[in-house]
PDB file of N, CA and C in Angstrom:
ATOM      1  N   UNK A   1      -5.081   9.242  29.016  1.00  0.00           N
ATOM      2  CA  UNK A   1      -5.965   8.823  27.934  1.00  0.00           C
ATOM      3  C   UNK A   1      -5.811   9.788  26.760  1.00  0.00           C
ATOM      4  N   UNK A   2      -5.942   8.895  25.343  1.00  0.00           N
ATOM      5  CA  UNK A   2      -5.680  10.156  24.480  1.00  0.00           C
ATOM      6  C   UNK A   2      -7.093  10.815  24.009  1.00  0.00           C
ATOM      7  N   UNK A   3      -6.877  12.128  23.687  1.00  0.00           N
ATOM      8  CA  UNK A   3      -8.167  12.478  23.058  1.00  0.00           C
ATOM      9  C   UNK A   3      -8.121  12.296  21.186  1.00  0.00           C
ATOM     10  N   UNK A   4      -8.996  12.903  20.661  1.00  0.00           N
ATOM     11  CA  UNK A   4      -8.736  12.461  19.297  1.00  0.00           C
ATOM     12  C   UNK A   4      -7.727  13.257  18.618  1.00  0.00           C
ATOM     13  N   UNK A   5      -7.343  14.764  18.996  1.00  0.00           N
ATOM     14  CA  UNK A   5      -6.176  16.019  18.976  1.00  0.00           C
ATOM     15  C   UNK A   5      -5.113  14.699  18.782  1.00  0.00           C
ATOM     16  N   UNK A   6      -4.744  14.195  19.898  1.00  0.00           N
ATOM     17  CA  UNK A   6      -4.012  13.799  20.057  1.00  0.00           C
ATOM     18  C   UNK A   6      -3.547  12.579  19.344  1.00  0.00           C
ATOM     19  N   UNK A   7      -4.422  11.963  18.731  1.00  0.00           N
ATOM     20  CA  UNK A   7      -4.299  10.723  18.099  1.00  0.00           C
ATOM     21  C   UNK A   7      -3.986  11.286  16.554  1.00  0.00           C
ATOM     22  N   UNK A   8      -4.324  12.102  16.161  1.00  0.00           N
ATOM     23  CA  UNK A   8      -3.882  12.999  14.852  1.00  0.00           C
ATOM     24  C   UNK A   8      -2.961  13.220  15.059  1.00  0.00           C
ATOM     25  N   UNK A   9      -2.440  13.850  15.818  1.00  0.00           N
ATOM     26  CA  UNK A   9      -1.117  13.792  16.301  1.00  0.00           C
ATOM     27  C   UNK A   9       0.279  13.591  15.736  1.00  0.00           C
ATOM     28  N   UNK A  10      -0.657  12.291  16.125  1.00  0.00           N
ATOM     29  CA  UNK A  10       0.406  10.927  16.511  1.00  0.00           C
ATOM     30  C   UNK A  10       0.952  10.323  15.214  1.00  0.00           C
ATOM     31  N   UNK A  11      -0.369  10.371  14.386  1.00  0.00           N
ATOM     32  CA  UNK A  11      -0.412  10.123  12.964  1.00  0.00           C
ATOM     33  C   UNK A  11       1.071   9.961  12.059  1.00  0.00           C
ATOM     34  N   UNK A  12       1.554   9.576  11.769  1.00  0.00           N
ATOM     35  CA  UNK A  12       2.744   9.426  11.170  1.00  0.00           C
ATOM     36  C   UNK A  12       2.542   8.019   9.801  1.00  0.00           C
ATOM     37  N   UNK A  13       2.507   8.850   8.635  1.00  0.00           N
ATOM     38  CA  UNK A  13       2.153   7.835   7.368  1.00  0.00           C
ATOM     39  C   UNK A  13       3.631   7.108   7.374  1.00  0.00           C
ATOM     40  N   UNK A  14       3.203   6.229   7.044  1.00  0.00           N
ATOM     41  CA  UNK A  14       4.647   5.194   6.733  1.00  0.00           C
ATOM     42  C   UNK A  14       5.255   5.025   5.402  1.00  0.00           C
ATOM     43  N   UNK A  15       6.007   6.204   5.267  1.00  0.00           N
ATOM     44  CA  UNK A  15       7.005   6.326   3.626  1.00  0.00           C
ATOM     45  C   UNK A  15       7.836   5.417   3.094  1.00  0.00           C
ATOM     46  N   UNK A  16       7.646   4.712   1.752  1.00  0.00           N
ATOM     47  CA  UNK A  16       8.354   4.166   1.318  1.00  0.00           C
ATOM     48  C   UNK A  16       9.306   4.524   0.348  1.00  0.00           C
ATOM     49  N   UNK A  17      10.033   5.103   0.010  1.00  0.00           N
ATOM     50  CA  UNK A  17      10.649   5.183  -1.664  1.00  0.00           C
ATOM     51  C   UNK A  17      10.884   4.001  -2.517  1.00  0.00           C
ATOM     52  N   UNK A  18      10.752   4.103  -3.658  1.00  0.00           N
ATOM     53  CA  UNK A  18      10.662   3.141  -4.088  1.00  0.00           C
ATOM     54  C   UNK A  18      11.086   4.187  -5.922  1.00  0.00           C
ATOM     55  N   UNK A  19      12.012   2.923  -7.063  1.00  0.00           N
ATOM     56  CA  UNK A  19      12.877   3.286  -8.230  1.00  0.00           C
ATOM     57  C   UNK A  19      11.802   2.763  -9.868  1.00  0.00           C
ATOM     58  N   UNK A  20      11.178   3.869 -10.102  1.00  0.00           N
ATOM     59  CA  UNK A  20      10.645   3.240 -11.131  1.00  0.00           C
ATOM     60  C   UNK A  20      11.698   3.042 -12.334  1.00  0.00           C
ATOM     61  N   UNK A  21      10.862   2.945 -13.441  1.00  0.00           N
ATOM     62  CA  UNK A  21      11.195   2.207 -14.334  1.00  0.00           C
ATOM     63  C   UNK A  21      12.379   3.398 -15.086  1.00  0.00           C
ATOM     64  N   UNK A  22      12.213   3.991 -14.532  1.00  0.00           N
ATOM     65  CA  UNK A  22      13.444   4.776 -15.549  1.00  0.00           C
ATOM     66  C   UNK A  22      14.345   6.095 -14.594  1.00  0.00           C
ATOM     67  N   UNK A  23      14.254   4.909 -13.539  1.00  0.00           N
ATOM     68  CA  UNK A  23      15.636   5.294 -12.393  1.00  0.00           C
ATOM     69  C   UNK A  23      15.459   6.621 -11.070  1.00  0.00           C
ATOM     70  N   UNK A  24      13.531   7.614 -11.295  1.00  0.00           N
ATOM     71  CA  UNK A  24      13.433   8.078 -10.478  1.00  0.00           C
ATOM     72  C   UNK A  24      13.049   7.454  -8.982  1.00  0.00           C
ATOM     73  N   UNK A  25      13.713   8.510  -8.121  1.00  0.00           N
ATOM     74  CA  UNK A  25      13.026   7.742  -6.583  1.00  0.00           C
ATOM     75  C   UNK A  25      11.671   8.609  -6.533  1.00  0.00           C
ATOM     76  N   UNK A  26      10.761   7.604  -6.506  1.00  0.00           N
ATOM     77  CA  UNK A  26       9.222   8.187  -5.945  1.00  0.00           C
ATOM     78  C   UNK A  26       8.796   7.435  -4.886  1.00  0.00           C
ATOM     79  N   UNK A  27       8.473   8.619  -3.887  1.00  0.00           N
ATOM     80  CA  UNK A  27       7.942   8.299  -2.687  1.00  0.00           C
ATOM     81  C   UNK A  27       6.226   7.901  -2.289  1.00  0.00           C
ATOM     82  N   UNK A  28       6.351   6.741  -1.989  1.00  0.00           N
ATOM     83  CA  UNK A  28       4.944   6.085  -1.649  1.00  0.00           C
ATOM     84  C   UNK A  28       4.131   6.301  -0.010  1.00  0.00           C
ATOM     85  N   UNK A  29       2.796   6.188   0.114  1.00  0.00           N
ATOM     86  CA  UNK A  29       2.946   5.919   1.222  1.00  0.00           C
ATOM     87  C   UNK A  29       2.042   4.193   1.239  1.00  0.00           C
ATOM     88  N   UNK A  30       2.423   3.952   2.428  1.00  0.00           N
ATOM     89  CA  UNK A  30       2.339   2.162   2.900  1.00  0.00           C
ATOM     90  C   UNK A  30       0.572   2.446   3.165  1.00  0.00           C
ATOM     91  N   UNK A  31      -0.181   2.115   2.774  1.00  0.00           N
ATOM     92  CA  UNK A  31      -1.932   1.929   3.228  1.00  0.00           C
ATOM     93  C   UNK A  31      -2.284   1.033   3.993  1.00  0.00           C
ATOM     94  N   UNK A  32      -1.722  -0.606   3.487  1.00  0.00           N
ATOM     95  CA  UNK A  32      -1.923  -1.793   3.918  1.00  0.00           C
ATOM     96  C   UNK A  32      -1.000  -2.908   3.582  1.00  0.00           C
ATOM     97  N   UNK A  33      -0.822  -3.741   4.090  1.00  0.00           N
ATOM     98  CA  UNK A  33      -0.304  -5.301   3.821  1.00  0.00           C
ATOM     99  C   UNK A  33      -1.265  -6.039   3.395  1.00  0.00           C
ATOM    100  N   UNK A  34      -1.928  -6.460   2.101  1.00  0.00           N
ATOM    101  CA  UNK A  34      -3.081  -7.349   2.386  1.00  0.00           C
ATOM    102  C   UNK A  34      -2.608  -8.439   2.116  1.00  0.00           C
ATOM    103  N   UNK A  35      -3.303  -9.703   2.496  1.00  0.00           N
ATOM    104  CA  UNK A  35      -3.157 -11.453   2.523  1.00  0.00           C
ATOM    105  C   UNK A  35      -4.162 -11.776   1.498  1.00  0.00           C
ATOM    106  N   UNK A  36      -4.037 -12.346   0.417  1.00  0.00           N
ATOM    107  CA  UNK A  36      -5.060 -12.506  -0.713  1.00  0.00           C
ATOM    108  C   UNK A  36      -4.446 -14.341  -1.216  1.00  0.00           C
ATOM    109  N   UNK A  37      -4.989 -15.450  -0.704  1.00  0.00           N
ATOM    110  CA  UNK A  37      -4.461 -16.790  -1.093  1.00  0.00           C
ATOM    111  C   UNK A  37      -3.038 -17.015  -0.949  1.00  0.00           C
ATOM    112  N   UNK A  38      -2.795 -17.111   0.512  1.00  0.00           N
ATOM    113  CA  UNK A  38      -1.352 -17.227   1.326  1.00  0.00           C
ATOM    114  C   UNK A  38      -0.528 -16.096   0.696  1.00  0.00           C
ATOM    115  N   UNK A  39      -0.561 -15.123  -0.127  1.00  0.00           N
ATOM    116  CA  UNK A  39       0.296 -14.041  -0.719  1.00  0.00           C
ATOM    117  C   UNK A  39       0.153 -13.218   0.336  1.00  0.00           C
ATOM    118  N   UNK A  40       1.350 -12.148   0.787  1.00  0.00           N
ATOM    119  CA  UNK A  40       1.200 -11.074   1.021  1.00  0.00           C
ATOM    120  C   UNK A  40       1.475 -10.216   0.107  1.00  0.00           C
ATOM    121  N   UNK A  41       0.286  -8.963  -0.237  1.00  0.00           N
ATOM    122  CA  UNK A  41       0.632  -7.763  -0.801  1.00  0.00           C
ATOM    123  C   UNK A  41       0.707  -6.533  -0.114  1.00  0.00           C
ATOM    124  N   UNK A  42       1.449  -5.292  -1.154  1.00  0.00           N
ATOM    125  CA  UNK A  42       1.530  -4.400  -0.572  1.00  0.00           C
ATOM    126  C   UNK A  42       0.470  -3.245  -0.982  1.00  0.00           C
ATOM    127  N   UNK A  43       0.106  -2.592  -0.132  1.00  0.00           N
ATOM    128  CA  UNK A  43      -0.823  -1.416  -1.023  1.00  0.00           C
ATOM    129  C   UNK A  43      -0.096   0.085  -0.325  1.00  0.00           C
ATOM    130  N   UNK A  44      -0.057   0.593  -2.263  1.00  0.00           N
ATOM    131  CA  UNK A  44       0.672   1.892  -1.686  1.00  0.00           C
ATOM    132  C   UNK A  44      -0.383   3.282  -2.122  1.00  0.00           C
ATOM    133  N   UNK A  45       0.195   4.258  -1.592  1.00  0.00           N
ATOM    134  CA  UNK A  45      -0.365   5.474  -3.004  1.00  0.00           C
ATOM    135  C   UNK A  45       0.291   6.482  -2.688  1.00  0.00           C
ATOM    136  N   UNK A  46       0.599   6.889  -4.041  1.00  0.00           N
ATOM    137  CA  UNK A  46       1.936   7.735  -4.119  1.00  0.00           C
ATOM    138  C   UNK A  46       1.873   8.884  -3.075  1.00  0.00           C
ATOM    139  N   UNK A  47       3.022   9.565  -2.639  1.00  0.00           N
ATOM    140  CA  UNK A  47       2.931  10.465  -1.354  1.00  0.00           C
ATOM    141  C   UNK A  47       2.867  11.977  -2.056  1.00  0.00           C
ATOM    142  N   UNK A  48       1.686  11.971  -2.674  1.00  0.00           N
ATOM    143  CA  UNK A  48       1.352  13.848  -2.982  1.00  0.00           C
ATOM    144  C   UNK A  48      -0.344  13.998  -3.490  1.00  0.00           C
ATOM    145  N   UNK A  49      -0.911  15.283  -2.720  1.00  0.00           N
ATOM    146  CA  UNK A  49      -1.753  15.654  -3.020  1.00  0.00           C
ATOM    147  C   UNK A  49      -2.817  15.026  -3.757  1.00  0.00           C
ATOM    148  N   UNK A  50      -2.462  15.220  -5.011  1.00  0.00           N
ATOM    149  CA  UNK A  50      -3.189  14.987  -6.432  1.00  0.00           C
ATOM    150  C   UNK A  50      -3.441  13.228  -6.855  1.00  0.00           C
ATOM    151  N   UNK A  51      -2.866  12.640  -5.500  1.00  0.00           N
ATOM    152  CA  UNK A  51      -2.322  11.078  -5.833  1.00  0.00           C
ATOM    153  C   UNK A  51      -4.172  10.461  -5.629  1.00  0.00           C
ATOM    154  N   UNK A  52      -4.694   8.982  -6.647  1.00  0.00           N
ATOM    155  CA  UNK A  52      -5.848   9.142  -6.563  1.00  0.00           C
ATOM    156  C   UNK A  52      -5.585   7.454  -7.008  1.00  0.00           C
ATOM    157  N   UNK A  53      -4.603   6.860  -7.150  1.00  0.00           N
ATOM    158  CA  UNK A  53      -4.799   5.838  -7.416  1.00  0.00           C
ATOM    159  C   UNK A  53      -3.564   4.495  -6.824  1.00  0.00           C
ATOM    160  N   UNK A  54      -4.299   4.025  -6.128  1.00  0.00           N
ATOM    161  CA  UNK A  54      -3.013   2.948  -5.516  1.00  0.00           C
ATOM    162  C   UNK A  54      -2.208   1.859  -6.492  1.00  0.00           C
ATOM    163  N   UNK A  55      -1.105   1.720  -5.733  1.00  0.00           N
ATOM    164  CA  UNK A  55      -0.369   0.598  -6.208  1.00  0.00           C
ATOM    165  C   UNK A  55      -0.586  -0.696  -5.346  1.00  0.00           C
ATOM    166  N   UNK A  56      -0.714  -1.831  -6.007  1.00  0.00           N
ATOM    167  CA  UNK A  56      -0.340  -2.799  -5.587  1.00  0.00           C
ATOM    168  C   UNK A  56       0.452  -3.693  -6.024  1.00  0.00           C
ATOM    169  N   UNK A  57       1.745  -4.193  -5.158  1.00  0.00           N
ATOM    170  CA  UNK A  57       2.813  -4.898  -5.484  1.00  0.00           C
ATOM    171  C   UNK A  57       3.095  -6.313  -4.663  1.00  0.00           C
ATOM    172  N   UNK A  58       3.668  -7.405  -5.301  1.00  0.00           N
ATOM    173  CA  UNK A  58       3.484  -8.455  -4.306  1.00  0.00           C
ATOM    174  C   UNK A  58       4.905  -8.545  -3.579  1.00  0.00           C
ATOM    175  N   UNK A  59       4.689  -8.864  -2.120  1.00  0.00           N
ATOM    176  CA  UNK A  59       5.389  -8.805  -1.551  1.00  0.00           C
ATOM    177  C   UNK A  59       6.533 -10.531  -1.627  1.00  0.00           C
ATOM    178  N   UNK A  60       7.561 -10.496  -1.904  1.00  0.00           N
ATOM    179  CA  UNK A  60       8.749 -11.671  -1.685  1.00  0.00           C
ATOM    180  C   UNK A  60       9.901 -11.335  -0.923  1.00  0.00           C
ATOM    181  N   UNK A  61       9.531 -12.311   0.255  1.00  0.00           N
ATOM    182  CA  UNK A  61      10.650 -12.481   1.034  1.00  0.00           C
ATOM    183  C   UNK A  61      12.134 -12.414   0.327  1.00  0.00           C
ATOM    184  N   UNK A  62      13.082 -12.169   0.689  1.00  0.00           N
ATOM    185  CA  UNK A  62      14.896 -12.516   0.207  1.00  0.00           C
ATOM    186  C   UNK A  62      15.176 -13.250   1.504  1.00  0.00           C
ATOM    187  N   UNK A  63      15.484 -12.497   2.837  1.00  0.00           N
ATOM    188  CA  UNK A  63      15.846 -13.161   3.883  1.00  0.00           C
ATOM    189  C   UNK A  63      14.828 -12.704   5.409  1.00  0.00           C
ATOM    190  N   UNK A  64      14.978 -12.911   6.465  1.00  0.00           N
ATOM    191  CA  UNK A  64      14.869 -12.246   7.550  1.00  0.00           C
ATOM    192  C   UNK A  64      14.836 -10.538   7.813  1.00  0.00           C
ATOM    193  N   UNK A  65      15.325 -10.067   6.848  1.00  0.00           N
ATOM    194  CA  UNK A  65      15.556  -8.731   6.909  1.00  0.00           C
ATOM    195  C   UNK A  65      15.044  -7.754   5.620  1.00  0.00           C
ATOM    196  N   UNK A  66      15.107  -8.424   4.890  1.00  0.00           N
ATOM    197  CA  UNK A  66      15.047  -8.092   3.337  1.00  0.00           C
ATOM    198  C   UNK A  66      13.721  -8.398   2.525  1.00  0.00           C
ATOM    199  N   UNK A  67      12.987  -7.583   1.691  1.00  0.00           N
ATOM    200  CA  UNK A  67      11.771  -7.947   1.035  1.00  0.00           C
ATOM    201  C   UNK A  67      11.994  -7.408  -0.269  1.00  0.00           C
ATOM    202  N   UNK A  68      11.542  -8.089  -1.214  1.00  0.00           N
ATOM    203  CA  UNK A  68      11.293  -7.441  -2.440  1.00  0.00           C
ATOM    204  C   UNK A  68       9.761  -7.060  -3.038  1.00  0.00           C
ATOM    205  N   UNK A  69       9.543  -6.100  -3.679  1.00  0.00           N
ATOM    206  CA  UNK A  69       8.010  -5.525  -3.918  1.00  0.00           C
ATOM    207  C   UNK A  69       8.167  -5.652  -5.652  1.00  0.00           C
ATOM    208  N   UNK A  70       7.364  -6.796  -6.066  1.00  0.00           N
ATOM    209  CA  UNK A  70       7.170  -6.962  -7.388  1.00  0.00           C
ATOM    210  C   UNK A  70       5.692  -6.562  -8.221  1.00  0.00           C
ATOM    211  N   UNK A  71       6.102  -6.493  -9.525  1.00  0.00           N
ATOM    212  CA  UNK A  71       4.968  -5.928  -9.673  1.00  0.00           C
ATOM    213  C   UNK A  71       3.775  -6.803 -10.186  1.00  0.00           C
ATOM    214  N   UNK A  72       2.561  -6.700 -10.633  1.00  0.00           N
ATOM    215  CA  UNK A  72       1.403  -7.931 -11.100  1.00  0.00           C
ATOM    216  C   UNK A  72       1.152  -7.649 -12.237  1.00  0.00           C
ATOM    217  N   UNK A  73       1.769  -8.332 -13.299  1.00  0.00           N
ATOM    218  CA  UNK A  73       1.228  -8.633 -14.269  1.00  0.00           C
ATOM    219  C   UNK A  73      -1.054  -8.938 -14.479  1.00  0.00           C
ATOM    220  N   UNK A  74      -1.401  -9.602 -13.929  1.00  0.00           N
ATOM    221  CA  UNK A  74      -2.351 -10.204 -13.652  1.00  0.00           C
ATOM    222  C   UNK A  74      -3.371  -9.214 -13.252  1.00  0.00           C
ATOM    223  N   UNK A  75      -4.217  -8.394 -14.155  1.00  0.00           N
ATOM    224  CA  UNK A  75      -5.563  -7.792 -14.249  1.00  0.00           C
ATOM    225  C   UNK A  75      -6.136  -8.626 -12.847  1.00  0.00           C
ATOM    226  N   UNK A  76      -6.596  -9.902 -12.964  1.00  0.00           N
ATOM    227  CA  UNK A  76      -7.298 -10.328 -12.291  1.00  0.00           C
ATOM    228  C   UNK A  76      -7.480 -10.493 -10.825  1.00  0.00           C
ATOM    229  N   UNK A  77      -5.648 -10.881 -10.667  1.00  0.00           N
ATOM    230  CA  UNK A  77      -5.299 -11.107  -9.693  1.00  0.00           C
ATOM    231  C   UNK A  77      -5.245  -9.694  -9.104  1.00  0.00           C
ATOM    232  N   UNK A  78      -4.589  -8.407  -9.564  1.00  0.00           N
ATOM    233  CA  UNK A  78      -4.862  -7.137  -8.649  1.00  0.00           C
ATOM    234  C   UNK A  78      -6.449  -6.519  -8.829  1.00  0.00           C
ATOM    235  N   UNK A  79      -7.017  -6.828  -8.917  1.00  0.00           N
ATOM    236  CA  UNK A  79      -8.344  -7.069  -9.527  1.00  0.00           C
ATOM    237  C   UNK A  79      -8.854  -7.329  -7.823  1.00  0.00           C
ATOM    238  N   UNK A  80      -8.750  -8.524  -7.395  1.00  0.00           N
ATOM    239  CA  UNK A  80      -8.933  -9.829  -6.127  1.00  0.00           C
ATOM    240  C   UNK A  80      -8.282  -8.498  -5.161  1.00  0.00           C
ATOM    241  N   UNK A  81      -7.414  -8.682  -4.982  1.00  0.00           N
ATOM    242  CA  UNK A  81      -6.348  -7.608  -4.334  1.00  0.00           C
ATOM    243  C   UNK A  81      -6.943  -6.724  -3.964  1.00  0.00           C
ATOM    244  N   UNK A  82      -7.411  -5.416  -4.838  1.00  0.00           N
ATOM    245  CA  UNK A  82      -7.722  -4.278  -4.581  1.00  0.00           C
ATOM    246  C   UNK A  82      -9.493  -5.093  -3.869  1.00  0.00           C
ATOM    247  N   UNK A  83     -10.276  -5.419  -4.132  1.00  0.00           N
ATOM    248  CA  UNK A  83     -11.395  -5.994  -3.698  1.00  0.00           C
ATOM    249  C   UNK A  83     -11.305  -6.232  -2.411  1.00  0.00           C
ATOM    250  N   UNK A  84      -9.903  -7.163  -1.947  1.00  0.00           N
ATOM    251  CA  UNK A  84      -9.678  -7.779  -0.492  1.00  0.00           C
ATOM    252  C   UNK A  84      -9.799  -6.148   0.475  1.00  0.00           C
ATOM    253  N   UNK A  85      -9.062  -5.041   0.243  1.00  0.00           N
ATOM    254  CA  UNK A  85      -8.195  -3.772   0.605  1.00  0.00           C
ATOM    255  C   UNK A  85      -9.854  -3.195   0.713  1.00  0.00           C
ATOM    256  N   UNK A  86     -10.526  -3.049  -0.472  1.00  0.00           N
ATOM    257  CA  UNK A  86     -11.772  -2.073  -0.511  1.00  0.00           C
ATOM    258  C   UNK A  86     -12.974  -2.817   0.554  1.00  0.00           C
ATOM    259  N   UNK A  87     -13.004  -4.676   0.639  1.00  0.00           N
ATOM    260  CA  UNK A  87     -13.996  -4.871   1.984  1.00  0.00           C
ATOM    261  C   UNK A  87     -13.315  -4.259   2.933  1.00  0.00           C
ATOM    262  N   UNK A  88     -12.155  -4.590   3.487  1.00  0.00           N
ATOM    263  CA  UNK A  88     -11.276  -3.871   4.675  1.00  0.00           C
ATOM    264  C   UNK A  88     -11.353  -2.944   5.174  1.00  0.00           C
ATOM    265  N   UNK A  89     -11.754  -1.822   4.341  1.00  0.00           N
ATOM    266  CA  UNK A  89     -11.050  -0.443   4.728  1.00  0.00           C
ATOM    267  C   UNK A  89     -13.254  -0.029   4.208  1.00  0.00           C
ATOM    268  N   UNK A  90     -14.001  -0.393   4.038  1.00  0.00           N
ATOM    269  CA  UNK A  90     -15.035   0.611   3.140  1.00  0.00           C
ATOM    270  C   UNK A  90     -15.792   1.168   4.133  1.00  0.00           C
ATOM    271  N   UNK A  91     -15.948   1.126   5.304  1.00  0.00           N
ATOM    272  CA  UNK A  91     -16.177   2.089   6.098  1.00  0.00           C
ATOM    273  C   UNK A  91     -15.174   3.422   6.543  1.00  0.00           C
ATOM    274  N   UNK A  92     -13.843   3.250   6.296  1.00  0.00           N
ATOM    275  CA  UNK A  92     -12.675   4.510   6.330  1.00  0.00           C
ATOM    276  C   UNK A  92     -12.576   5.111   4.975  1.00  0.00           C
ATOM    277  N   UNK A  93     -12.615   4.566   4.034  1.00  0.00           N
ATOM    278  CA  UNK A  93     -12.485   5.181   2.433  1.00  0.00           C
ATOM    279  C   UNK A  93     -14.233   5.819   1.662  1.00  0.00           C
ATOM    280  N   UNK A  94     -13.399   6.300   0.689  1.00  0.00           N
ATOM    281  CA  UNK A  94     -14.897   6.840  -0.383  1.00  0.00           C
ATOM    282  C   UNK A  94     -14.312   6.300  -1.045  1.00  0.00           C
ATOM    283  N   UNK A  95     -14.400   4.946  -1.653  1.00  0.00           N
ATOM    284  CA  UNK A  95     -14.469   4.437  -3.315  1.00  0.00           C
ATOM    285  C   UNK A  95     -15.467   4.545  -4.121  1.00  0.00           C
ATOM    286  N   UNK A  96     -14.467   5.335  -5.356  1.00  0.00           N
ATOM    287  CA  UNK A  96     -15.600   5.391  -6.351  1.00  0.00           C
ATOM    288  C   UNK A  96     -15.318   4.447  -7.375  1.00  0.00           C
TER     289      UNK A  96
END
């Protein structure tokens, strides 16, 4: 059986890199997948310290193997998004 030591542990954040807009690699970490009106999105936040604000990107299939992470134009729609992520999680998070 594990104790809680141990479940910290275990802990391993799930890193993404990912190429902004002017060719650096910045490393994300993965928070959630959320489902917001048959969409899947992604929710990230950047992988350092000082990081205080997530990304969300929509997730598109290419093939079986392959995904692309686009970004949202749409206030509203990441708006919905971040809302879906903050009922989810508002007993594990402090949103302010």
């Amino acid at each position: 059986m594990l104790n809680n030591e141990d479940m910290i542990q275990e802990y391993e954040p799930q890193i993404i890199t990912l190429e902004d807009n002017e060719g650096n690699e910045v490393e994300f970490e993965l928070l959630d997948v959320v489902e917001y009106e048959s969409e899947e999105y992604i929710v990230l936040i950047e992988n350092n310290e000082e990081a205080q604000d997530v990304v969300i990107l929509k997730i598109e299939s290419v093939d079986d193997e392959t995904e692309n992470y686009v970004g949202i134009d749409d206030e509203e729609l990441l708006s919905a998004v971040f809302e879906t992520f903050k009922e989810k999680y508002k007993d594990e998070f402090d949103f302010e």
